[in-house]
Protein backbone atom coordinates (compact mmCIF):
# COMPACT_ATOMS: atom_id res chain seq x y z
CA UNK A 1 -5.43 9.23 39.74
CA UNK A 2 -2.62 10.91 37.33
CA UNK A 3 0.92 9.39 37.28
CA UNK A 4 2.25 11.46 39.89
CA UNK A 5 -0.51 10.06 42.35
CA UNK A 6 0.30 6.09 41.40
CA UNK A 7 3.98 7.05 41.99
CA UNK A 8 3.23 8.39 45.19
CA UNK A 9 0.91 5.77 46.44
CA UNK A 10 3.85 3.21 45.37
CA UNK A 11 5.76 5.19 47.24
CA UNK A 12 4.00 4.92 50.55
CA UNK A 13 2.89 1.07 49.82
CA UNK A 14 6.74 -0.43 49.66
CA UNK A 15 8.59 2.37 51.64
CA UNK A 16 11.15 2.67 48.84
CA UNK A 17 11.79 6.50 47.93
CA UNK A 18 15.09 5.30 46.39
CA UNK A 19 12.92 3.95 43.67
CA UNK A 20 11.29 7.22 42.22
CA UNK A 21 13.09 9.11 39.95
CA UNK A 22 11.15 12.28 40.57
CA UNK A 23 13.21 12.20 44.21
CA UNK A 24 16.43 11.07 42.76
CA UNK A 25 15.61 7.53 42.95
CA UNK A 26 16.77 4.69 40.11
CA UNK A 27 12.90 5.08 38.51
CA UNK A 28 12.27 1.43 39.00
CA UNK A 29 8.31 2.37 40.38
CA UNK A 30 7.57 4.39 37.22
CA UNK A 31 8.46 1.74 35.49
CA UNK A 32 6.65 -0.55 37.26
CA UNK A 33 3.86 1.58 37.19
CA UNK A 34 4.06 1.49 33.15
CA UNK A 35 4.55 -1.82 33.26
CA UNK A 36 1.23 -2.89 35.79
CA UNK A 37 -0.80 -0.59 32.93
CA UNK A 38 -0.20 -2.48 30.26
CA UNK A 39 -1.01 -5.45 31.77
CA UNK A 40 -3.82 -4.99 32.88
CA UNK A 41 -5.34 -3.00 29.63
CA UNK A 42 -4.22 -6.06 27.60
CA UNK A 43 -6.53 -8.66 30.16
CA UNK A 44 -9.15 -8.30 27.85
CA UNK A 45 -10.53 -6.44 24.66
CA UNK A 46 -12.41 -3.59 26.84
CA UNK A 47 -14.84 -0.76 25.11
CA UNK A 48 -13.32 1.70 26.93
CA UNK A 49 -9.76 1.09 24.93
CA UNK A 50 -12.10 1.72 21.52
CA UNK A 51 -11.06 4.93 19.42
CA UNK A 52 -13.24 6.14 17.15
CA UNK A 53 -11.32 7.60 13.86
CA UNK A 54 -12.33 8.66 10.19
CA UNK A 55 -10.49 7.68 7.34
CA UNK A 56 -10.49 9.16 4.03
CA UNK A 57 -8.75 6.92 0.77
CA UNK A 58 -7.44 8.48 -2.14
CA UNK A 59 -10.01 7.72 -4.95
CA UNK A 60 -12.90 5.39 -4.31
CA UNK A 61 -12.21 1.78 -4.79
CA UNK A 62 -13.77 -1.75 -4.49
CA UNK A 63 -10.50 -3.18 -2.79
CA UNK A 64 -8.41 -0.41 -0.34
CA UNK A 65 -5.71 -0.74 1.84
CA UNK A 66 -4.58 1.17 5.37
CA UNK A 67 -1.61 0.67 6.86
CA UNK A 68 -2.18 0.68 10.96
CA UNK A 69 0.70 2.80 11.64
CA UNK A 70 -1.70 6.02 10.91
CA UNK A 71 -3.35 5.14 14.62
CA UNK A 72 -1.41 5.90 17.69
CA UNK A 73 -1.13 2.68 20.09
CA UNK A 74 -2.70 0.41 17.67
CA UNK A 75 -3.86 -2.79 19.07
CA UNK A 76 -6.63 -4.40 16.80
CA UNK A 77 -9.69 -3.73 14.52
CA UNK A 78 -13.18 -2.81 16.90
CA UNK A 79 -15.55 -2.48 13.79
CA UNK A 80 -15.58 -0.27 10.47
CA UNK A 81 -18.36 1.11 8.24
CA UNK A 82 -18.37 2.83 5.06
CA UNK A 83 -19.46 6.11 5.19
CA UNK A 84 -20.83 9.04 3.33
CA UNK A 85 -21.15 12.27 4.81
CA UNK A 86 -23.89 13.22 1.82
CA UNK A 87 -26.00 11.02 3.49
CA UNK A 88 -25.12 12.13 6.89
CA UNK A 89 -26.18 15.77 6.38
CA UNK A 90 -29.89 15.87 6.40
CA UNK A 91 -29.71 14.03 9.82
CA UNK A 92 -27.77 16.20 11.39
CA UNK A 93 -29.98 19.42 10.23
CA UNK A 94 -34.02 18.88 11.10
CA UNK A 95 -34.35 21.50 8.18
CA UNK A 96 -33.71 19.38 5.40
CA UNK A 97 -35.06 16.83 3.41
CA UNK A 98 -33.41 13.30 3.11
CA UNK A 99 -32.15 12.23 -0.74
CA UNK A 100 -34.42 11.50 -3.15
CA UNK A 101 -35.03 7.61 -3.48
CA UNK A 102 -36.00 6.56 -6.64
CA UNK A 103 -38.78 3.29 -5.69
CA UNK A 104 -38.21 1.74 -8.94
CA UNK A 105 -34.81 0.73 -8.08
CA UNK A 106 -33.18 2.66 -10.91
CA UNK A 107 -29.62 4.37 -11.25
CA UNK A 108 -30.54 7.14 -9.41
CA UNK A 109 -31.58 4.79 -6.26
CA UNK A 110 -29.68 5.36 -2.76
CA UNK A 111 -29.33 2.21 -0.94
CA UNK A 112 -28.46 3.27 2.70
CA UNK A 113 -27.95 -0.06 3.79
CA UNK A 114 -25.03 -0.71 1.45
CA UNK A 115 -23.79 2.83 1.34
CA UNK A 116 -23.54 2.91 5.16
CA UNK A 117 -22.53 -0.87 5.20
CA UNK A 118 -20.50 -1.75 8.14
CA UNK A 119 -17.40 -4.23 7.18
CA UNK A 120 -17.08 -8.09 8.44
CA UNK A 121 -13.66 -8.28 10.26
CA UNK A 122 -12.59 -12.18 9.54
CA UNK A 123 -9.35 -14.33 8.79
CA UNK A 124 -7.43 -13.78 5.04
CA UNK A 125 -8.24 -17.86 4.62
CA UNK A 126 -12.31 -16.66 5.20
CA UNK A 127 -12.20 -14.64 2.19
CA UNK A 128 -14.68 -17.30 0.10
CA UNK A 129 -17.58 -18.43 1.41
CA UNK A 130 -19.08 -21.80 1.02
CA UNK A 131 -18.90 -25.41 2.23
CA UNK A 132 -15.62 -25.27 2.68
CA UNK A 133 -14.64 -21.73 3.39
CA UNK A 134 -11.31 -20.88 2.97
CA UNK A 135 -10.14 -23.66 0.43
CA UNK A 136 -10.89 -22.64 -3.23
CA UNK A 137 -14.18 -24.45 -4.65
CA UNK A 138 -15.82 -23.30 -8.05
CA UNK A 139 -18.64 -23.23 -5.77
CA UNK A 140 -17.10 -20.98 -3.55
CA UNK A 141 -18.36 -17.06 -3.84
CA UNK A 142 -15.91 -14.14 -2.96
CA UNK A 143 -17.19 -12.30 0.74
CA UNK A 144 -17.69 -8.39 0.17
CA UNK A 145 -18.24 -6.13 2.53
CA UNK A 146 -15.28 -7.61 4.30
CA UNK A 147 -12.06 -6.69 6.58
CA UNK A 148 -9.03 -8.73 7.73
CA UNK A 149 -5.41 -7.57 8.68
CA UNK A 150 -2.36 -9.31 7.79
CA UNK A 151 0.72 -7.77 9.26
CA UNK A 152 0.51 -3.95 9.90
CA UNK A 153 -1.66 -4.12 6.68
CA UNK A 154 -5.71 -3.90 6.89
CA UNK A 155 -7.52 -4.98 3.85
CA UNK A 156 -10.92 -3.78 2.09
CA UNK A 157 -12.98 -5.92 0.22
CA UNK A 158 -16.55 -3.88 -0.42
CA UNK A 159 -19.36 -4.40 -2.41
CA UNK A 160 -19.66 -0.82 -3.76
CA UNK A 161 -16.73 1.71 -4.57
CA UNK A 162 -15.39 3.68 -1.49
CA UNK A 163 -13.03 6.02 -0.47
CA UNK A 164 -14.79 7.07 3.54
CA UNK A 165 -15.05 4.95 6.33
CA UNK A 166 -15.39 5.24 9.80
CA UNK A 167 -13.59 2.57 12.21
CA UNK A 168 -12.72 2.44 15.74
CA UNK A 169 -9.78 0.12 17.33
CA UNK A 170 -8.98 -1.27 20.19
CA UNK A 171 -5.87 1.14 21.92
CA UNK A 172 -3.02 0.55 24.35
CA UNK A 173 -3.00 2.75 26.83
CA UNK A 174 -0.19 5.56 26.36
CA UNK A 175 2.57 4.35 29.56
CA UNK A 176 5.04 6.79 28.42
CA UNK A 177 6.41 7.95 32.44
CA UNK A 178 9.03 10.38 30.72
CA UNK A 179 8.61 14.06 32.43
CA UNK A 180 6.87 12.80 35.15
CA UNK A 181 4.58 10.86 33.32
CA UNK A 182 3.30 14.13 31.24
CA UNK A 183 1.58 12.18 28.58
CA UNK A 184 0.48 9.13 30.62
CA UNK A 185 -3.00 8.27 29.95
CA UNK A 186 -5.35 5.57 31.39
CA UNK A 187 -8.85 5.09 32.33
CA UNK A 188 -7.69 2.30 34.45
CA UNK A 189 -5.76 4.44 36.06
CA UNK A 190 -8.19 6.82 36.74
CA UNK A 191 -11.06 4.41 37.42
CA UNK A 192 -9.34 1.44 39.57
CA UNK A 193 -5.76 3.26 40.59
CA UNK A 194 -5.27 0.84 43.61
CA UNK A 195 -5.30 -1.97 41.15
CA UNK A 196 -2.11 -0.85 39.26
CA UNK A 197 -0.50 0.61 42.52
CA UNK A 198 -0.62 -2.79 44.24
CA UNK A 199 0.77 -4.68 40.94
CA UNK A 200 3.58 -2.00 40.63
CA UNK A 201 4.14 -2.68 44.72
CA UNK A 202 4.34 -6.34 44.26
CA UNK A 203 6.82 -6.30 41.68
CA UNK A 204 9.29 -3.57 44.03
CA UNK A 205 8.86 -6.04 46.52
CA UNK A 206 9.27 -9.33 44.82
CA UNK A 207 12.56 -7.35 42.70
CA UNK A 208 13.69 -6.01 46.46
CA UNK A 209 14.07 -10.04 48.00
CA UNK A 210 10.59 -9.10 50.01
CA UNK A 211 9.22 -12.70 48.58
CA UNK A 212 6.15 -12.87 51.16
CA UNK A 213 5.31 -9.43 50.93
CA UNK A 214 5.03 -9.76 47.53
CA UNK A 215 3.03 -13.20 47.42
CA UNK A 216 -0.09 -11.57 49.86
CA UNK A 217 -0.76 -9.13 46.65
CA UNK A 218 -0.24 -12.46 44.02
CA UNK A 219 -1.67 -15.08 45.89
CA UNK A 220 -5.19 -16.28 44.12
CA UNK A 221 -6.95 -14.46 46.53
CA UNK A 222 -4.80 -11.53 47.30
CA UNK A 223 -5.42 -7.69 46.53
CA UNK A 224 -4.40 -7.94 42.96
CA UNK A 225 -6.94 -10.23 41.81
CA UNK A 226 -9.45 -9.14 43.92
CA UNK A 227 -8.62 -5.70 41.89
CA UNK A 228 -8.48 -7.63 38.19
CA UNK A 229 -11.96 -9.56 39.38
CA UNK A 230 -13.39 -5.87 39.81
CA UNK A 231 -12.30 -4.53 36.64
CA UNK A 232 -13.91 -7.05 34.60
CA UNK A 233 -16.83 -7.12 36.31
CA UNK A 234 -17.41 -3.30 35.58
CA UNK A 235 -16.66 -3.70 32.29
CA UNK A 236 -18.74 -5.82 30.79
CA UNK A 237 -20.32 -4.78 27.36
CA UNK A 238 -23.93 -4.27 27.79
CA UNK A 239 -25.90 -6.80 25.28
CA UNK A 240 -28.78 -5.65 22.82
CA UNK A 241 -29.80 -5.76 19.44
């Protein structure tokens, strides 16, 4: 359902026309409607928030750094790899013939497996291993192949020099309800509407003095968590190796 169908079906739920801007109303249900998103993309960590990007450093390095501002609606790392597309073209075109690999292990070797090496996400006090990881020990050995985020900051720790990865993150959904809700995107929305509609409707109510109305959608077995129970139940991440 697009914006203009949640605002309508708010609408028709609470009686309250005076509430949508797109009829001359205050614009308290589109905000609502923003608001009952948000929520409920940021109940869990779902696959369906993931975005896949590419990002391409400067030079190639042991140690980079990316600033999270370069991905709209940022939320959190979902995994990263290095990548090289060198390696990438022979699979993509039957026709040719993979790298040389040279089985004596010389210069000239291509290790895929560290070449294509996906990253570790953990915590900046991980960044050792050993007995006790996270406070300094001579025993204590540096992780590689390793990503953690402090701040807006994410940093690279890698085995091998690289300047190509690929990563996918976790979005928010985009709520922006200006021009009738041009821009609004969510697969909630389009998946479980009803869910966000009767959120949005219990908070016109509950704002409007309608406290009982309001409590039959919030009550532990009312509409809205019989909608949030659905939702995670369809969303599960399938398990394999």
């Amino acid at each position: 359902m697009d914006f203009s169908g949640l605002v309508n079906s708010v609408v028709i739920e609470t009686n309250r026309p005076d509430m949508d801007s797109s009829q001359g109303g205050d614009g308290q249900i589109q905000e609502r409607i923003s608001a009952a998103t948000l929520y409920l993309h940021s109940m869990d960590y779902f696959y369906k928030d993931i975005i896949p990007a590419q990002v391409v450093f400067d030079q190639k390095l042991y140690i980079q750094q990316l600033n999270t501002d370069v991905f709209p609606r940022y939320r959190s790392i979902a995994w990263c790899r290095k990548n090289d597309p060198s390696l990438a073209t022979f699979q993509q075109n039957p026709t040719l013939l993979p790298p040389i690999i040279d089985p004596s292990g010389g210069l000239t070797a291509i290790n895929f497996n560290e070449q294509l090496a996906f990253f570790t996400v953990i915590r900046p006090d991980k960044i050792f291993d050993g007995p006790q990881s996270g406070a300094w020990s001579p025993y204590n050995v540096e992780e590689m192949n390793v990503i953690y985020q402090a701040g807006d900051t994410i940093f690279f720790k890698s085995r091998t020099a690289f300047n190509n990865v690929l990563f996918g993150y976790y979005a928010f959904p985009n709520i922006d309800n200006s021009n009738n809700g041009e821009n609004y995107s969510s697969w909630i929305a389009r998946d479980f509407p009803y869910a966000i509609v009767a959120i949005a409707a219990s908070a016109i109510f509950a704002a409007t003095g309608k406290q009982e109305a309001s409590r039959k959608y919030d009550s532990p077995d009312g509409i809205v968590q019989r909608w949030i129970n659905n939702i995670l139940i369809s969303n599960i991440e399938a398990n394999g190796r």
